[in-house]
PDB file of N, CA and C in Angstrom:
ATOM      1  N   UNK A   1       0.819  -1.189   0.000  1.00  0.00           N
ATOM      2  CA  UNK A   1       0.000   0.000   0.000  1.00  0.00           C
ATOM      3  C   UNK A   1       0.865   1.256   0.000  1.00  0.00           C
ATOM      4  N   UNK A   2       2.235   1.174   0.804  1.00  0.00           N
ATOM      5  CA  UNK A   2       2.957   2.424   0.890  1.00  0.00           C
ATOM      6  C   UNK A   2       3.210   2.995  -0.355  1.00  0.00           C
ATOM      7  N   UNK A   3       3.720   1.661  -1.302  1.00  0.00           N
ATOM      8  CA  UNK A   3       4.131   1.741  -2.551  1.00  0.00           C
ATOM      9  C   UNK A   3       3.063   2.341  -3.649  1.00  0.00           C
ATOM     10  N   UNK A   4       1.916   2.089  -3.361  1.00  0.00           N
ATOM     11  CA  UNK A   4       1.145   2.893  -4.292  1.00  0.00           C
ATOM     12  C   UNK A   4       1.125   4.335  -3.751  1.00  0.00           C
ATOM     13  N   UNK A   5       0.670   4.407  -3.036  1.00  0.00           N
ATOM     14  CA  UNK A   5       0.748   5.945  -2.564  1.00  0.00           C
ATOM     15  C   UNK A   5       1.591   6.476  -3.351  1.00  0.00           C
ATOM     16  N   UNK A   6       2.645   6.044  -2.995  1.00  0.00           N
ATOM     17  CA  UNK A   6       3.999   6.821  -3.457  1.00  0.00           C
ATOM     18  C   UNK A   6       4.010   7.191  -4.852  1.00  0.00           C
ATOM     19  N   UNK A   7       3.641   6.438  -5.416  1.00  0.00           N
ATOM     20  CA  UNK A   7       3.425   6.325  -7.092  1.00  0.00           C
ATOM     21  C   UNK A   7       1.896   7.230  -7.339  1.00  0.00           C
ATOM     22  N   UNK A   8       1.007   7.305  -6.420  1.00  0.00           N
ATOM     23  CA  UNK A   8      -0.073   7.866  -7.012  1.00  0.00           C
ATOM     24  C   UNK A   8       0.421   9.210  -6.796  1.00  0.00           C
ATOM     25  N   UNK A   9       1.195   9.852  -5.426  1.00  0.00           N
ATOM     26  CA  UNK A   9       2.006  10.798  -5.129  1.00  0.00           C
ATOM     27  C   UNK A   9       2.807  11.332  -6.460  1.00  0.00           C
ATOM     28  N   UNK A  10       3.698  10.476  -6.879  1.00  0.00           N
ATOM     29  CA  UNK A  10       4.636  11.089  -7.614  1.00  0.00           C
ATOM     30  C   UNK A  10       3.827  11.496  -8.987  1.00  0.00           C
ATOM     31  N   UNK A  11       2.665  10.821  -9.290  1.00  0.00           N
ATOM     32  CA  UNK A  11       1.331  10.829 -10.601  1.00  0.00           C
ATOM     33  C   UNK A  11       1.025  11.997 -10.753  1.00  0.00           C
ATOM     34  N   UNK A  12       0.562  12.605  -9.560  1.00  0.00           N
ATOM     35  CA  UNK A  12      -0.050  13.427  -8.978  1.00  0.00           C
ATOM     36  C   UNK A  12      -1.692  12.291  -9.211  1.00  0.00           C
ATOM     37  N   UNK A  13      -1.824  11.276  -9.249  1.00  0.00           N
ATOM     38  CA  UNK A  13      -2.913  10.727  -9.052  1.00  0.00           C
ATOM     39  C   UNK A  13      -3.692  10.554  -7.835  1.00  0.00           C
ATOM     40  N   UNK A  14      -4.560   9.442  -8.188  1.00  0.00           N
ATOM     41  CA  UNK A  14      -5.390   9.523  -6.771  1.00  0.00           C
ATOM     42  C   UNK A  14      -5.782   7.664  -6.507  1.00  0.00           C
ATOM     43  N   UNK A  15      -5.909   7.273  -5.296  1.00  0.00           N
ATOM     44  CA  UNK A  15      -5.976   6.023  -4.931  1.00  0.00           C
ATOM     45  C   UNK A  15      -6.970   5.449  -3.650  1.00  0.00           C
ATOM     46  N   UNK A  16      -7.074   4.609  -3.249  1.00  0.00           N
ATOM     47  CA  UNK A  16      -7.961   4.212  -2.295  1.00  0.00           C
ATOM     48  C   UNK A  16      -6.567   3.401  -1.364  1.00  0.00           C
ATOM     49  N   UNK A  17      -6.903   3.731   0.088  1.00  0.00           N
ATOM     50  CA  UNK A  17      -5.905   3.071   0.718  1.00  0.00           C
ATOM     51  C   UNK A  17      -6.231   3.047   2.342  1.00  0.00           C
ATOM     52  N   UNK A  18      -5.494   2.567   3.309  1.00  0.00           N
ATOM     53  CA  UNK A  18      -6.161   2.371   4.059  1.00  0.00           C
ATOM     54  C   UNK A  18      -5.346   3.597   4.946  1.00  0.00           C
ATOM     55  N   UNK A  19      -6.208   3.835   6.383  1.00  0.00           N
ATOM     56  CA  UNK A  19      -6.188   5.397   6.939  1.00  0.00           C
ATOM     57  C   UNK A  19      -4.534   5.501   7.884  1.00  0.00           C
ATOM     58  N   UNK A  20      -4.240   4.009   8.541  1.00  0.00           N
ATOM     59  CA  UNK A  20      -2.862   3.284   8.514  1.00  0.00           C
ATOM     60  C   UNK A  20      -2.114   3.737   7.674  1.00  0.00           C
ATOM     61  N   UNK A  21      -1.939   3.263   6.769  1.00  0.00           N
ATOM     62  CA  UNK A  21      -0.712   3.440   5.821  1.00  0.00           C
ATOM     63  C   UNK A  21      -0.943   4.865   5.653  1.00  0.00           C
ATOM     64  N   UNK A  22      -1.531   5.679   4.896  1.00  0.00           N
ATOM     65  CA  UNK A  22      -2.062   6.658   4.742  1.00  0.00           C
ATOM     66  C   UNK A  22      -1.026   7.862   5.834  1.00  0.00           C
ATOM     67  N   UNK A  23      -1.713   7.273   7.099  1.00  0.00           N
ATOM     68  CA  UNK A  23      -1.017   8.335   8.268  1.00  0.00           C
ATOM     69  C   UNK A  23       0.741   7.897   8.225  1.00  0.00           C
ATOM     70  N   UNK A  24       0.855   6.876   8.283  1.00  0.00           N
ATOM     71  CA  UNK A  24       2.171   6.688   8.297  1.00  0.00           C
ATOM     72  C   UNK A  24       3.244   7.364   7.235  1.00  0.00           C
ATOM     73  N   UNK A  25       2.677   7.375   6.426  1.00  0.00           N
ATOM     74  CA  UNK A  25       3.533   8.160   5.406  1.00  0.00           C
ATOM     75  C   UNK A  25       3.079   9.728   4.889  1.00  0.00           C
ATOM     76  N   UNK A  26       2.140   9.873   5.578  1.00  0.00           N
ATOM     77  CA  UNK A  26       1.252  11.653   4.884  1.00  0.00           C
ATOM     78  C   UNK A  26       2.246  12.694   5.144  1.00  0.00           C
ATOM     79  N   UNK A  27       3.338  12.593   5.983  1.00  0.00           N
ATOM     80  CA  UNK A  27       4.401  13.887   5.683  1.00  0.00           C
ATOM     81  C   UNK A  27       5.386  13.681   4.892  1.00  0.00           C
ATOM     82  N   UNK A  28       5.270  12.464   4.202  1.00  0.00           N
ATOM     83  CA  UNK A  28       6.044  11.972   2.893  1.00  0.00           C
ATOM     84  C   UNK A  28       4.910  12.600   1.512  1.00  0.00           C
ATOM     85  N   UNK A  29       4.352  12.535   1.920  1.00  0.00           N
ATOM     86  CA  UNK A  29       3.131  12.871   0.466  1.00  0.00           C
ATOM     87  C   UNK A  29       2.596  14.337   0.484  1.00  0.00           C
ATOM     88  N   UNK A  30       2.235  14.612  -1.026  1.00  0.00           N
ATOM     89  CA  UNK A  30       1.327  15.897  -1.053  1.00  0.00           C
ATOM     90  C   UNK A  30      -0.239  15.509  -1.511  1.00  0.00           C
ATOM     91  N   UNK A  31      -0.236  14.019  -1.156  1.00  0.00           N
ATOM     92  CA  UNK A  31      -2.147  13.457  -1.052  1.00  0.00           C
ATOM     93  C   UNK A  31      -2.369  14.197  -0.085  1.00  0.00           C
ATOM     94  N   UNK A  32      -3.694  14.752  -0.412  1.00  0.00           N
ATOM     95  CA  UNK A  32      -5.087  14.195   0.717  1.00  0.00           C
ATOM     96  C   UNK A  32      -5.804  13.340   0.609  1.00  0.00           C
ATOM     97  N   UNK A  33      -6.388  13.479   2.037  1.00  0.00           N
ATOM     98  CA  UNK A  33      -7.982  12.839   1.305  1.00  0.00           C
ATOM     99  C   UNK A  33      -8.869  13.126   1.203  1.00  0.00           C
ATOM    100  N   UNK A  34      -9.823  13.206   0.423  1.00  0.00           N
ATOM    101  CA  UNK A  34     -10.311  13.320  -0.528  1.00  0.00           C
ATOM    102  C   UNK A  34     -11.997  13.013  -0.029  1.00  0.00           C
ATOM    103  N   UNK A  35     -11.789  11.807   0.641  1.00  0.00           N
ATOM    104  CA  UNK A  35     -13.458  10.769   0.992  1.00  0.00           C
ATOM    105  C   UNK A  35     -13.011   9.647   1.991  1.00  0.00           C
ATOM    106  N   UNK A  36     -13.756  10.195   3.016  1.00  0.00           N
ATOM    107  CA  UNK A  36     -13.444   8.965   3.824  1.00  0.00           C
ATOM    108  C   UNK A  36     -15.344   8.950   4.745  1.00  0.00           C
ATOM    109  N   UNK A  37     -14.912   7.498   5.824  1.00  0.00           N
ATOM    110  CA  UNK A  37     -16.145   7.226   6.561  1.00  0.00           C
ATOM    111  C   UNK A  37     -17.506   6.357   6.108  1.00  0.00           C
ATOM    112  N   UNK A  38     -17.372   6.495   4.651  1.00  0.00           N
ATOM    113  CA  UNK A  38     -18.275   5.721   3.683  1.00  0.00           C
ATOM    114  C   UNK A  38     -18.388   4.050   4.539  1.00  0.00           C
ATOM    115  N   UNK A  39     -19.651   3.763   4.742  1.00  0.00           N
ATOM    116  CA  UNK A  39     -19.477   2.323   5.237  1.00  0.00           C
ATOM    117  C   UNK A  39     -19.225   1.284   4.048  1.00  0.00           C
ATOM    118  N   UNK A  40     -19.126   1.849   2.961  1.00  0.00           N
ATOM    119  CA  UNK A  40     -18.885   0.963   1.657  1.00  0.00           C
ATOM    120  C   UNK A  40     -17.484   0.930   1.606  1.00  0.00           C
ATOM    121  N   UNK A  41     -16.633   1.854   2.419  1.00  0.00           N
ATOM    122  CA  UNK A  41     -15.195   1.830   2.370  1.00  0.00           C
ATOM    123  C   UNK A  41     -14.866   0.817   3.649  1.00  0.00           C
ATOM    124  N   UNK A  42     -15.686   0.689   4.371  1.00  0.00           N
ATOM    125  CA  UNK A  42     -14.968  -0.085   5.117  1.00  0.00           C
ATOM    126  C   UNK A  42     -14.165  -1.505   4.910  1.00  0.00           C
ATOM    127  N   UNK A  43     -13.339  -1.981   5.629  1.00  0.00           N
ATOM    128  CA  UNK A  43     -12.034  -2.695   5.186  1.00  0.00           C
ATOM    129  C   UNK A  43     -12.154  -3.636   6.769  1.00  0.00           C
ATOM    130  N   UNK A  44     -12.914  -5.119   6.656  1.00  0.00           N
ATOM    131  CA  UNK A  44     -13.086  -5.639   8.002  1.00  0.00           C
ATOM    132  C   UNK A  44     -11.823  -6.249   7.583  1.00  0.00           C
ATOM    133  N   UNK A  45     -11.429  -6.896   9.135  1.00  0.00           N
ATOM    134  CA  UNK A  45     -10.553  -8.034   9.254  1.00  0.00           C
ATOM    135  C   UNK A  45     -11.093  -9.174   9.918  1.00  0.00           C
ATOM    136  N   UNK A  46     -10.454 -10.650   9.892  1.00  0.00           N
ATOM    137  CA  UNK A  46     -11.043 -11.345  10.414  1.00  0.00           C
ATOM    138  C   UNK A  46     -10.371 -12.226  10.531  1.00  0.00           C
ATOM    139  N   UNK A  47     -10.780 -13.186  12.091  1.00  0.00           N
ATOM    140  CA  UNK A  47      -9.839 -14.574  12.219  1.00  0.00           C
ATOM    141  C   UNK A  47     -10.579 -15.796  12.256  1.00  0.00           C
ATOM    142  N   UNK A  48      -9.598 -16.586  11.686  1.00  0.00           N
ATOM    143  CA  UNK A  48     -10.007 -18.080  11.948  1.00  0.00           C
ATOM    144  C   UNK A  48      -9.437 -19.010  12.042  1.00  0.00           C
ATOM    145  N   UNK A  49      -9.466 -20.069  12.607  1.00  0.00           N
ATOM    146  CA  UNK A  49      -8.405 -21.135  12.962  1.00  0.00           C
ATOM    147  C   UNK A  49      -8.298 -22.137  11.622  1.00  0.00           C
ATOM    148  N   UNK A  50      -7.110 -22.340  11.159  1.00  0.00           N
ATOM    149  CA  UNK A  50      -7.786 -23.553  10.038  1.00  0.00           C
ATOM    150  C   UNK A  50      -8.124 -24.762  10.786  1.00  0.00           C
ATOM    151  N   UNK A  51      -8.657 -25.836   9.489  1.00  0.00           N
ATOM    152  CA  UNK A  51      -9.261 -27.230  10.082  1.00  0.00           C
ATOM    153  C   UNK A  51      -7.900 -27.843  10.713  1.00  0.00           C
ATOM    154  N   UNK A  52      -8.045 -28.468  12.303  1.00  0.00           N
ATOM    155  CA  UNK A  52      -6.755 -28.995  12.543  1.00  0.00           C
ATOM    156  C   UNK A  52      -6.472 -30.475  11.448  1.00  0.00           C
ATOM    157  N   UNK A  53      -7.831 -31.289  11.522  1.00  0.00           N
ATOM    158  CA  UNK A  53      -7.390 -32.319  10.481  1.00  0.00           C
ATOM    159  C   UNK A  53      -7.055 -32.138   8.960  1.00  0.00           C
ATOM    160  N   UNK A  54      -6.939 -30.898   8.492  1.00  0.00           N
ATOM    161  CA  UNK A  54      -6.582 -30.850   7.387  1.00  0.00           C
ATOM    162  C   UNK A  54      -4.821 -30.309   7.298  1.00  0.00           C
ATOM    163  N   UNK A  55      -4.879 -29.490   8.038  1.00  0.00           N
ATOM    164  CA  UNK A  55      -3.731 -29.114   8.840  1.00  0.00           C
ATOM    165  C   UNK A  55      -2.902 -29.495  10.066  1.00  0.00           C
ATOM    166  N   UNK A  56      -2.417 -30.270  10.037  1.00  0.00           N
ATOM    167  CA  UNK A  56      -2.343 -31.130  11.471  1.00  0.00           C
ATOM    168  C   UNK A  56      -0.925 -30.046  11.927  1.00  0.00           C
ATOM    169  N   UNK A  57      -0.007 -29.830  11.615  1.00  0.00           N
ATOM    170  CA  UNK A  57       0.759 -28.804  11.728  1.00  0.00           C
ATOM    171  C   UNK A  57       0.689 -27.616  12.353  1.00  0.00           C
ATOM    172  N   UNK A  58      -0.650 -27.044  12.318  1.00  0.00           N
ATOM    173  CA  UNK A  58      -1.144 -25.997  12.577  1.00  0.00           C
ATOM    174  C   UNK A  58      -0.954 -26.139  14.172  1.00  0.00           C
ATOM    175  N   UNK A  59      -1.015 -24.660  15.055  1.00  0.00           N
ATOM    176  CA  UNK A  59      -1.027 -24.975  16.472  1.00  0.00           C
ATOM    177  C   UNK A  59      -3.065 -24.726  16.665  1.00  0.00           C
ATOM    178  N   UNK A  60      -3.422 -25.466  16.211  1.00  0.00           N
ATOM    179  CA  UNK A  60      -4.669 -25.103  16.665  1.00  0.00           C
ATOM    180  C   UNK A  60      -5.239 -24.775  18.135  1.00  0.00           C
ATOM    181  N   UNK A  61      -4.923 -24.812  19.191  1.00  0.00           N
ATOM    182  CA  UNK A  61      -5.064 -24.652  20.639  1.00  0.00           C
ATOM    183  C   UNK A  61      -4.949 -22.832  20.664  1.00  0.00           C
ATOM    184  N   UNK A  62      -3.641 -22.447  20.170  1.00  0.00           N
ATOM    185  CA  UNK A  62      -3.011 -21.509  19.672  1.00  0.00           C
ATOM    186  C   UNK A  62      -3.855 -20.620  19.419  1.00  0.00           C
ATOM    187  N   UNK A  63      -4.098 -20.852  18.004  1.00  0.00           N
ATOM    188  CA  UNK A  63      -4.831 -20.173  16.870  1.00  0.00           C
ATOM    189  C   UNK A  63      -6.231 -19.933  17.863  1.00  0.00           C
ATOM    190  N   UNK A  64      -6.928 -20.706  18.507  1.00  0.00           N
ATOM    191  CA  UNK A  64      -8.376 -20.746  19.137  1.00  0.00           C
ATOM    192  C   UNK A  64      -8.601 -19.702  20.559  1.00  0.00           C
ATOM    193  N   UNK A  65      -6.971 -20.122  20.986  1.00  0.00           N
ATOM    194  CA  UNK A  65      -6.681 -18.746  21.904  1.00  0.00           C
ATOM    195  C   UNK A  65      -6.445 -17.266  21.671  1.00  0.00           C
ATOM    196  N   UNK A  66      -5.932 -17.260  20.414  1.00  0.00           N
ATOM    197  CA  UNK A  66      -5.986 -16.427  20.138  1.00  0.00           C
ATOM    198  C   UNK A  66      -7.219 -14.935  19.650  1.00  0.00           C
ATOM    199  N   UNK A  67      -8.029 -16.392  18.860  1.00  0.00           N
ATOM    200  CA  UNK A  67      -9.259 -15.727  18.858  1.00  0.00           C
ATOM    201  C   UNK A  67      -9.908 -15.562  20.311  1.00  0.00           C
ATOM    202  N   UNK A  68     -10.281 -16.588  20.923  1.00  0.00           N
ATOM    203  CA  UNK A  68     -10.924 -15.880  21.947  1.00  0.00           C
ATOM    204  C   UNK A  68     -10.502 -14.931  22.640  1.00  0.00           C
ATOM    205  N   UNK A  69      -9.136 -14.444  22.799  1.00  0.00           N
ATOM    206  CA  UNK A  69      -8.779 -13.013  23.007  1.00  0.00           C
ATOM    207  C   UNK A  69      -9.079 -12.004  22.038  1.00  0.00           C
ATOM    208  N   UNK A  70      -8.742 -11.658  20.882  1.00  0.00           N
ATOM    209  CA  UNK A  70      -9.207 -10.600  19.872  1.00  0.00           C
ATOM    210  C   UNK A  70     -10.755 -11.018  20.051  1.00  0.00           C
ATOM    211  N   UNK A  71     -11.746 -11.744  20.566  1.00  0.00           N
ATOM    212  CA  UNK A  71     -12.636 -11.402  20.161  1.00  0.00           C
ATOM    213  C   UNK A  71     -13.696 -11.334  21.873  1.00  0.00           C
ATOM    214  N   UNK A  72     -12.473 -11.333  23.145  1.00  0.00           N
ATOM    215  CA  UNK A  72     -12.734 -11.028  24.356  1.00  0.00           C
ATOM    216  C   UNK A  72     -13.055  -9.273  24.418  1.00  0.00           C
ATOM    217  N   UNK A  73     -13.875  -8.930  25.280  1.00  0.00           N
ATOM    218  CA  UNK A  73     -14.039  -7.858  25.957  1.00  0.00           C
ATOM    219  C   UNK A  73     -12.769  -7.027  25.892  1.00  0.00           C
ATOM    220  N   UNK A  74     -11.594  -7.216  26.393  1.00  0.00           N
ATOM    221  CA  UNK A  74     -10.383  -6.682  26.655  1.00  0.00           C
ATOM    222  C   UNK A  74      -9.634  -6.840  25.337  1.00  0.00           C
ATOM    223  N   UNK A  75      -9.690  -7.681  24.173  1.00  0.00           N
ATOM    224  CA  UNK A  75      -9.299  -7.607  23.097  1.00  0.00           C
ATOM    225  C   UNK A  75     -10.149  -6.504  22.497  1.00  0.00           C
ATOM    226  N   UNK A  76     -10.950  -6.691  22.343  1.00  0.00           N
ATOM    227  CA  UNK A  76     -12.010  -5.946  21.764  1.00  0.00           C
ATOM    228  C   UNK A  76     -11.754  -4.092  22.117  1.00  0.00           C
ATOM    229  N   UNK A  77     -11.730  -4.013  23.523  1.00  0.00           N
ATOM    230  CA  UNK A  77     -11.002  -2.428  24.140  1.00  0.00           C
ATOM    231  C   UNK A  77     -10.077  -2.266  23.197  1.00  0.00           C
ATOM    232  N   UNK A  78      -9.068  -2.902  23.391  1.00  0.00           N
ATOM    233  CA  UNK A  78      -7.537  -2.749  22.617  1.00  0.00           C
ATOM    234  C   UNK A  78      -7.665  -2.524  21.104  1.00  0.00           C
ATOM    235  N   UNK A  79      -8.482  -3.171  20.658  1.00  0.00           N
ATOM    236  CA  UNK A  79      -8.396  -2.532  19.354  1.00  0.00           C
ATOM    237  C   UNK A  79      -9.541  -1.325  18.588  1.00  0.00           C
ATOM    238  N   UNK A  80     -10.523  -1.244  19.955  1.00  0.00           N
ATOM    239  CA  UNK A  80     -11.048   0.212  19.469  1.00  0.00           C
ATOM    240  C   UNK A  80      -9.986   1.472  20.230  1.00  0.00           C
ATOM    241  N   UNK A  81      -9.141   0.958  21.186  1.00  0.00           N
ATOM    242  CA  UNK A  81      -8.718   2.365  21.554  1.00  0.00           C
ATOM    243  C   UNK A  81      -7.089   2.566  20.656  1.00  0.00           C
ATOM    244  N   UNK A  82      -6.877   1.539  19.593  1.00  0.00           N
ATOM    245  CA  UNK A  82      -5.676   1.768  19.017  1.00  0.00           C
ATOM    246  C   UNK A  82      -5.719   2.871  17.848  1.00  0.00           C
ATOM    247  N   UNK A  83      -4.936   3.892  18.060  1.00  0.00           N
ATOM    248  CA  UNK A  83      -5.184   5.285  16.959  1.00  0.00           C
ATOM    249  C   UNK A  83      -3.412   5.789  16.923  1.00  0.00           C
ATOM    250  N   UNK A  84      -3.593   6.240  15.724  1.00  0.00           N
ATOM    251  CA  UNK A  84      -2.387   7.016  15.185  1.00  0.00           C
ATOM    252  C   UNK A  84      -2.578   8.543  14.656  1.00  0.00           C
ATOM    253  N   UNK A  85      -1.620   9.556  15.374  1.00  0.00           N
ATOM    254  CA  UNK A  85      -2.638  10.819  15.232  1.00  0.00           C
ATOM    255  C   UNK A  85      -3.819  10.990  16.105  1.00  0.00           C
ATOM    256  N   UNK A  86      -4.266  10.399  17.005  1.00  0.00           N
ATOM    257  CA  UNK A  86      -5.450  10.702  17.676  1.00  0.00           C
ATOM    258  C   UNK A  86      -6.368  10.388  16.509  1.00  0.00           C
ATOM    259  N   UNK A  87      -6.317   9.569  15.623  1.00  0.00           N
ATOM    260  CA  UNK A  87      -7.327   8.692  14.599  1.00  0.00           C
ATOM    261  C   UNK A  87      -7.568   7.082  14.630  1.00  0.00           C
ATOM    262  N   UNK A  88      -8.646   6.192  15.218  1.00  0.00           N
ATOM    263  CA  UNK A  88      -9.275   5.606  15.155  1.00  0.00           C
ATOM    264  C   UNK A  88      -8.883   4.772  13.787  1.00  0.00           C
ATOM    265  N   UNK A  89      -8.068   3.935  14.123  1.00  0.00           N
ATOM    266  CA  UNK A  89      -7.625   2.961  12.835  1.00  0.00           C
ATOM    267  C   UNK A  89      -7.779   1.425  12.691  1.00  0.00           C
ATOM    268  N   UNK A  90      -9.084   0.883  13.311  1.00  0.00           N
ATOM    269  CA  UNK A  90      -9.926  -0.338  13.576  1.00  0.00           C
ATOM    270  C   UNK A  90     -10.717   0.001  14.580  1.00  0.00           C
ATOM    271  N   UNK A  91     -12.116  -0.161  14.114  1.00  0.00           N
ATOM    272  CA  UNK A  91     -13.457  -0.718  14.907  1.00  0.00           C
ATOM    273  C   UNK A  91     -13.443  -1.874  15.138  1.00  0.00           C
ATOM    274  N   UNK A  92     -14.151  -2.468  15.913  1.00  0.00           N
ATOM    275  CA  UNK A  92     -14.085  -3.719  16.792  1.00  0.00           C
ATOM    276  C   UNK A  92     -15.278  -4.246  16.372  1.00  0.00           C
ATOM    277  N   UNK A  93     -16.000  -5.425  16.150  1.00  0.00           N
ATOM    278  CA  UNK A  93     -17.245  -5.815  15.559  1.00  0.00           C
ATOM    279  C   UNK A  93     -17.510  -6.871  16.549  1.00  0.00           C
ATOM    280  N   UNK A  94     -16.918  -7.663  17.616  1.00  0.00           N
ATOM    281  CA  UNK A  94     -16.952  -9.036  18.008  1.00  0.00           C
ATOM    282  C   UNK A  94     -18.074  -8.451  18.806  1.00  0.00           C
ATOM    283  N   UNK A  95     -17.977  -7.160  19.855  1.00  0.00           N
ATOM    284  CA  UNK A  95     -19.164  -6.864  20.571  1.00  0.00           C
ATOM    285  C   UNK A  95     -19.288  -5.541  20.514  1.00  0.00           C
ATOM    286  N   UNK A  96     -19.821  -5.638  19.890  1.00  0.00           N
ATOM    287  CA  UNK A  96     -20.569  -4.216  19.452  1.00  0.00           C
ATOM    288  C   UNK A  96     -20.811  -2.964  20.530  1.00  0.00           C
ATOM    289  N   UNK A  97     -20.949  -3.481  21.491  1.00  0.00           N
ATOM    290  CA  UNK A  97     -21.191  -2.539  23.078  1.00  0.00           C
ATOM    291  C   UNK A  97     -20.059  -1.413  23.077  1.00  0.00           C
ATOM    292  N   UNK A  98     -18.907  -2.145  23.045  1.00  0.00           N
ATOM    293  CA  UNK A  98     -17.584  -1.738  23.100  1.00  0.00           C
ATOM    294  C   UNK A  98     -17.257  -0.083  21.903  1.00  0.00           C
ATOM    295  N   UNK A  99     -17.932  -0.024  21.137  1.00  0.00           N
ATOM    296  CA  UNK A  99     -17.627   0.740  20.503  1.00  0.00           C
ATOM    297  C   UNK A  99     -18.836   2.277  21.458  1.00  0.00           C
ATOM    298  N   UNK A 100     -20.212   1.397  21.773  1.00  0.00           N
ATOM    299  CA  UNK A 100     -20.316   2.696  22.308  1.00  0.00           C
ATOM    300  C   UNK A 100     -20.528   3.023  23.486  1.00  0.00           C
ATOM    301  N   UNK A 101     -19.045   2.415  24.260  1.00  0.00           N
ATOM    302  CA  UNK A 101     -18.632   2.542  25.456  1.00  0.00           C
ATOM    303  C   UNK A 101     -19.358   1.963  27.185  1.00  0.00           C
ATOM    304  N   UNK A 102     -20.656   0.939  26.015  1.00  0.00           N
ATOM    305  CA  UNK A 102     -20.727   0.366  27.127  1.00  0.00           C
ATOM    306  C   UNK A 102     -19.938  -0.835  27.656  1.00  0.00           C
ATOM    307  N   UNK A 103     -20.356  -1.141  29.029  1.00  0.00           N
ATOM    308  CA  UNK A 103     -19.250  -2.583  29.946  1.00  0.00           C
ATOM    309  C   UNK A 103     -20.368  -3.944  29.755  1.00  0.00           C
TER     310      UNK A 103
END
């Protein structure tokens, strides 16, 4: 993603990218932006453990812990209060409460 920027930068073009990369490099660039907040822009993430019998390799115990933390109460905090710039760079979806600050 840095890499396009850079190139839509040097274009003087224009690109879609995420608000992350974006901040990380914006005193490298003469972008703005342009459009943001659109729920059609949004960009989820998501986890899942693979099948252990298809994958026997896999740490599945691991992988299952893991989710149930990113998708715990206290995971869930952590990644609505993570911002760069004082900007909000993942919403949290596992419980919805969390975003509007209820416990």
């Amino acid at each position: 993603m840095a890499d396009t920027l850079i190139q839509a930068d040097r274009q003087g073009g224009y690109t879609l990218t995420d608000m992350g990369t974006f901040l990380k490099y914006e005193s490298k660039l003469s972008l703005k932006v342009l459009f943001k907040g659109d729920p059609l822009l949004l960009n989820y993430y998501s986890v899942m453990a693979v099948c252990p019998d298809r994958f026997p390799e896999a740490n599945y115990l691991a992988a299952m812990e893991f989710i149930a933390f990113v998708t715990s109460l206290e995971g869930q905090k952590l990644i609505a209060g993570y911002k760069k710039h004082g900007t909000n760079l993942f919403y949290p979806e596992a419980i919805p409460s969390v975003l509007k600050g209820k416990k």
